[in-house]
N, C-alpha and C. Protein backbone atom coordinates (compact mmCIF):
# COMPACT_ATOMS: atom_id res chain seq x y z
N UNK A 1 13.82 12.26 6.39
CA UNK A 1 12.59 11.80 6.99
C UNK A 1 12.14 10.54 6.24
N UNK A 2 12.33 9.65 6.78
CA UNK A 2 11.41 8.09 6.44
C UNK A 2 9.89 8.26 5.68
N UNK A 3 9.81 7.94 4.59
CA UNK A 3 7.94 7.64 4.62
C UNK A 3 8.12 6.47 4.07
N UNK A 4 6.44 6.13 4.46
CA UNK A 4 5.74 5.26 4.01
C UNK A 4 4.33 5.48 3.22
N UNK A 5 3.81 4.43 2.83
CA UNK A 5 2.58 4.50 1.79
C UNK A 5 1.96 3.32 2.29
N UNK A 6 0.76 3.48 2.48
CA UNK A 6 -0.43 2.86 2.11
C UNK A 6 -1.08 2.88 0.83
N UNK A 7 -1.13 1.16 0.19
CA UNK A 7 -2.31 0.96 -0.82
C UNK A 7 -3.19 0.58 0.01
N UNK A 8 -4.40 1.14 -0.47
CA UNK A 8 -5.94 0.31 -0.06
C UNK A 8 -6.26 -0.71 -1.34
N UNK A 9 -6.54 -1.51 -1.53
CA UNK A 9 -6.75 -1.99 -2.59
C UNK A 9 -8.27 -2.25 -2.32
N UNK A 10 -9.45 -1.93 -3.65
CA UNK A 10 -10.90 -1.87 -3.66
C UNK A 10 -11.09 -3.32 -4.68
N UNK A 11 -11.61 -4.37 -3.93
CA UNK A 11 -11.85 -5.60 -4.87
C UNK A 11 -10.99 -6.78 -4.72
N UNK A 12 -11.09 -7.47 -5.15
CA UNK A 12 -10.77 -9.17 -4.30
C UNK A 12 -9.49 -8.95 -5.62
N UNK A 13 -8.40 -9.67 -5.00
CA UNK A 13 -6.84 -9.88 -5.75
C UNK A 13 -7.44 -11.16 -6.24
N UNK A 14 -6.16 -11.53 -7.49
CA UNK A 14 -6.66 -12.50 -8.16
C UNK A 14 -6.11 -13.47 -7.65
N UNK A 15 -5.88 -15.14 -7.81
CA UNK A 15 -5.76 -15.57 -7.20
C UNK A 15 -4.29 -16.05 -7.23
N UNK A 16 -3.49 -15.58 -8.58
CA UNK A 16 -2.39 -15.51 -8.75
C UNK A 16 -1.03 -14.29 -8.57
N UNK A 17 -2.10 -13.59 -7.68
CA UNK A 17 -1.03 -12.38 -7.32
C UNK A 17 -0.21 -12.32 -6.41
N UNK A 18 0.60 -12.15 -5.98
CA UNK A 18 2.10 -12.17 -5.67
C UNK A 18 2.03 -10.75 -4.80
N UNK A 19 1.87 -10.73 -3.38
CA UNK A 19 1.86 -9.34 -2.66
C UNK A 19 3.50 -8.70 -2.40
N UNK A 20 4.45 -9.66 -2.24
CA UNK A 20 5.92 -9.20 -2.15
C UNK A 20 6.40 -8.50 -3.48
N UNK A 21 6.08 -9.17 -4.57
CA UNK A 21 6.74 -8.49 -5.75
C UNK A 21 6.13 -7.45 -6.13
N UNK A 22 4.63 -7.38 -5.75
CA UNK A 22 3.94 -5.87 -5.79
C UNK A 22 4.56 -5.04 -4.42
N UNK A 23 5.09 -5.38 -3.59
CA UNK A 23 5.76 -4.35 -2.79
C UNK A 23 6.48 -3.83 -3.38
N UNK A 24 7.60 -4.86 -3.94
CA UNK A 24 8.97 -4.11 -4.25
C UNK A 24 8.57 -3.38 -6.09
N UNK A 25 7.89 -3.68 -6.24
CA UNK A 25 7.50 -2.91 -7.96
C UNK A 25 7.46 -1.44 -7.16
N UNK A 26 6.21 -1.17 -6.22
CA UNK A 26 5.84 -0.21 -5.89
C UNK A 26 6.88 0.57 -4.85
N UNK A 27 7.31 -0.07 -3.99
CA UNK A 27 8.62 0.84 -3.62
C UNK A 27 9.49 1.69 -4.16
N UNK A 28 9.77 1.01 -5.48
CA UNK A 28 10.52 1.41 -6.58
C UNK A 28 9.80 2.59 -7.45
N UNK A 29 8.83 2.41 -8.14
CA UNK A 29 8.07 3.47 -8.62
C UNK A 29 7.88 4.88 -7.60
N UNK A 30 7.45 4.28 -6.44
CA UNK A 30 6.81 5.52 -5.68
C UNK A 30 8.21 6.39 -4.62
N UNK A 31 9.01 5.41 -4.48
CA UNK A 31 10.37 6.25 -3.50
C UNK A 31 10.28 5.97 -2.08
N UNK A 32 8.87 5.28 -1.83
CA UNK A 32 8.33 5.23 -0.12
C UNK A 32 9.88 3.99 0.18
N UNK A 33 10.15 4.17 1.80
CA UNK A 33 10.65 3.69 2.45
C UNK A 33 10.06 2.22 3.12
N UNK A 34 8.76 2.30 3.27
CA UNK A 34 8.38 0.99 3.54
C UNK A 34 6.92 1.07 2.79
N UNK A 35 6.32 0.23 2.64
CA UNK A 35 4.91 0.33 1.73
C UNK A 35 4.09 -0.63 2.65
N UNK A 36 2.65 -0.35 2.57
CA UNK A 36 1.80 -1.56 3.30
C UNK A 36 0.40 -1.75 2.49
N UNK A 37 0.59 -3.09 2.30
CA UNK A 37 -1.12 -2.58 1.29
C UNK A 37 -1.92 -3.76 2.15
N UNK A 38 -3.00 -2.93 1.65
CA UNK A 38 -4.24 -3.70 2.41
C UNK A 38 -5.34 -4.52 1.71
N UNK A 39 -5.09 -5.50 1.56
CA UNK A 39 -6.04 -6.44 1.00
C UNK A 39 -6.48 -7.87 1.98
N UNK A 40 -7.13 -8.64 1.84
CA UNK A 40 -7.64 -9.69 2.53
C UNK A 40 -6.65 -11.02 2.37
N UNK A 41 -5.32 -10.81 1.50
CA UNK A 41 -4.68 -11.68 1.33
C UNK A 41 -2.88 -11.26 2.26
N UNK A 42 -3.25 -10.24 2.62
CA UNK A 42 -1.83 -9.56 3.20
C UNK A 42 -1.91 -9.27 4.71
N UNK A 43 -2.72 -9.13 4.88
CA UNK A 43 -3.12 -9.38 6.72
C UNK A 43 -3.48 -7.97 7.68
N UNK A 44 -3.40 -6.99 6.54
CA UNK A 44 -3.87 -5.80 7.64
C UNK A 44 -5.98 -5.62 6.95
N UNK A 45 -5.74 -5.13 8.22
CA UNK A 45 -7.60 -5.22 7.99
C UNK A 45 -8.26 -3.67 7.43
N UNK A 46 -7.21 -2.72 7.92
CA UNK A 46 -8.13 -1.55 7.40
C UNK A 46 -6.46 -0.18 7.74
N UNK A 47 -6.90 0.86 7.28
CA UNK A 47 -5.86 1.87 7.20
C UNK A 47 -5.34 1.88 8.64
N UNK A 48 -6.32 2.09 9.55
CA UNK A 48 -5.33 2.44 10.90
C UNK A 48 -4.08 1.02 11.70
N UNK A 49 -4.35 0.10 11.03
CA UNK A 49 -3.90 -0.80 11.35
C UNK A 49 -2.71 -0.74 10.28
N UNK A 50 -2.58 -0.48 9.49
CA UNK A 50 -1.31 -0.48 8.81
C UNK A 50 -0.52 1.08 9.08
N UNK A 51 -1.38 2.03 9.11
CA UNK A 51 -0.83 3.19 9.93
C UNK A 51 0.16 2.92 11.16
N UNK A 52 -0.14 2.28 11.87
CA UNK A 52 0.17 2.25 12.94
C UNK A 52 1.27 1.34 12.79
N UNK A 53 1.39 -0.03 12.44
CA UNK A 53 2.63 -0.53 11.25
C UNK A 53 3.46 0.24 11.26
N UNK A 54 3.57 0.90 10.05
CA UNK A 54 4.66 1.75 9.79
C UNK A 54 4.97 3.24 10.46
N UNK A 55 3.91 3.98 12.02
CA UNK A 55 4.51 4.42 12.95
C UNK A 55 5.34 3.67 13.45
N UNK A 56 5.23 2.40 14.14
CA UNK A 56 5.82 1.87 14.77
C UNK A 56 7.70 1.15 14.23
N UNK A 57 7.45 1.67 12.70
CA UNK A 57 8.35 1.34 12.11
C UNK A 57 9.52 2.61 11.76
N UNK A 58 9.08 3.66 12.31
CA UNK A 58 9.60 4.70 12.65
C UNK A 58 9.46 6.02 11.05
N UNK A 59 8.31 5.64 10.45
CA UNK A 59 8.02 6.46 9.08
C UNK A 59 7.26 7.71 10.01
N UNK A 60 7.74 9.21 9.61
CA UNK A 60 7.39 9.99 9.76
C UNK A 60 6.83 10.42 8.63
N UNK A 61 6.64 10.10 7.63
CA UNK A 61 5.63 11.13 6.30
C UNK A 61 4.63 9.47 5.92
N UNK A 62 3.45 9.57 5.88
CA UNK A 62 3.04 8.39 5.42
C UNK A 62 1.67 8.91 4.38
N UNK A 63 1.31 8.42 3.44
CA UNK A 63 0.75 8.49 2.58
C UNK A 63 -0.31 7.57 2.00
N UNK A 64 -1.32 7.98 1.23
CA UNK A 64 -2.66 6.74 1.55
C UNK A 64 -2.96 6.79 0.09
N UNK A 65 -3.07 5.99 -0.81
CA UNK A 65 -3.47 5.90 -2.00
C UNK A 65 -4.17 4.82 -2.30
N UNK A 66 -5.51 4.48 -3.42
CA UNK A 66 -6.48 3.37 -3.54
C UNK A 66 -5.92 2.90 -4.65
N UNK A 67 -5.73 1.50 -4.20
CA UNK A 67 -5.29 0.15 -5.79
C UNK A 67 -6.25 -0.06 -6.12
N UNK A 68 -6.50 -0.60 -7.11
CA UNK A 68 -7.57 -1.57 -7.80
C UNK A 68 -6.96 -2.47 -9.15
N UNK A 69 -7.50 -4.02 -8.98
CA UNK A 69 -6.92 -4.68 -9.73
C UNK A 69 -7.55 -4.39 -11.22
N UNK A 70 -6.77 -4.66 -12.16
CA UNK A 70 -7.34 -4.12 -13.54
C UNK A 70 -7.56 -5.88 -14.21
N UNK A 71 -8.72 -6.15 -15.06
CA UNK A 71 -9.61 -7.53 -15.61
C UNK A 71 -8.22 -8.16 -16.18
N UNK A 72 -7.21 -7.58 -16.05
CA UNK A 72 -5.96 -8.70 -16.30
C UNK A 72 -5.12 -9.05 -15.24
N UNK A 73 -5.66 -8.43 -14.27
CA UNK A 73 -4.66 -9.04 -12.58
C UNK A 73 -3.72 -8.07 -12.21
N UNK A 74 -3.37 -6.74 -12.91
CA UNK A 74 -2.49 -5.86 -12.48
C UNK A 74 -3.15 -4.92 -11.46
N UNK A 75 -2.11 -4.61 -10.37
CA UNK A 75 -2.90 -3.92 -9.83
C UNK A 75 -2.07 -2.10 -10.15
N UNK A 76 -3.52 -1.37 -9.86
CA UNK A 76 -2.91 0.18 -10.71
C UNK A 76 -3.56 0.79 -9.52
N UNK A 77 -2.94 2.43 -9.43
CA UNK A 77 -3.13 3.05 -8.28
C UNK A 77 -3.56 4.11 -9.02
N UNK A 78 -4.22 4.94 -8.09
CA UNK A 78 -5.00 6.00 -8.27
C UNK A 78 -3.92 7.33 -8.36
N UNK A 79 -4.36 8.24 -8.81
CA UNK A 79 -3.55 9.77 -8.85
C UNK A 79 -3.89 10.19 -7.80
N UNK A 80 -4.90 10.16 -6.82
CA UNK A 80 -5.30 10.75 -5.32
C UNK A 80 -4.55 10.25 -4.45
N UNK A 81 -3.78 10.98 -3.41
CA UNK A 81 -3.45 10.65 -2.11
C UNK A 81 -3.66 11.38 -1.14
N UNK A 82 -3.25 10.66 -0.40
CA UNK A 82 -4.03 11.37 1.45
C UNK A 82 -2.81 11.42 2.37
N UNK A 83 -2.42 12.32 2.71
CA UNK A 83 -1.31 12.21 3.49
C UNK A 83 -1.87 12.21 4.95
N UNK A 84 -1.31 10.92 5.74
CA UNK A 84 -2.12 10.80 6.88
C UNK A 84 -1.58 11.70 8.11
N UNK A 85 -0.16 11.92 7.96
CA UNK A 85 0.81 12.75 9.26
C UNK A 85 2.08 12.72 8.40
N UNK A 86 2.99 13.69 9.11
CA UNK A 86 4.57 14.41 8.36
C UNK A 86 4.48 15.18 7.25
């Protein structure tokens, strides 16, 4: 079964952050099959819109977890997740 993950990210990215290489960091750490995060610099506007993303991308387990950038530009994820469907 395919999954995917949602980051939400809470707070403005810095202005030197790099959204591809935080994909593939986080792909790697987490095991997800495709990842989508949501910030104002990556183009999805809110969870159902990236939900629907990676339905359409054929992920049956998808998963919802909150980023937040840390006062040095990393971004770190929360221990809470939300499994949205699968």
């Amino acid at each position: 079964m395919k999954s995917g993950l949602i980051i939400y990210v809470v707070g403005k990215e810095p202005t030197n952050w790099d959204a591809d290489s935080e994909l593939m960091t986080i792909k790697q750490n987490t095991k997800a099959d495709l990842v989508e995060i949501i910030t104002a610099q990556t183009g999805h506007f809110d969870v159902l819109d990236a939900w629907w993303s990676l339905m359409t991308k054929g992920m049956k387990r998808i998963t919802c977890m909150i980023g937040e950038f840390s006062p040095a530009g990393n971004l770190t994820l929360t221990s809470r997740k939300l499994r949205l469907c699968g």
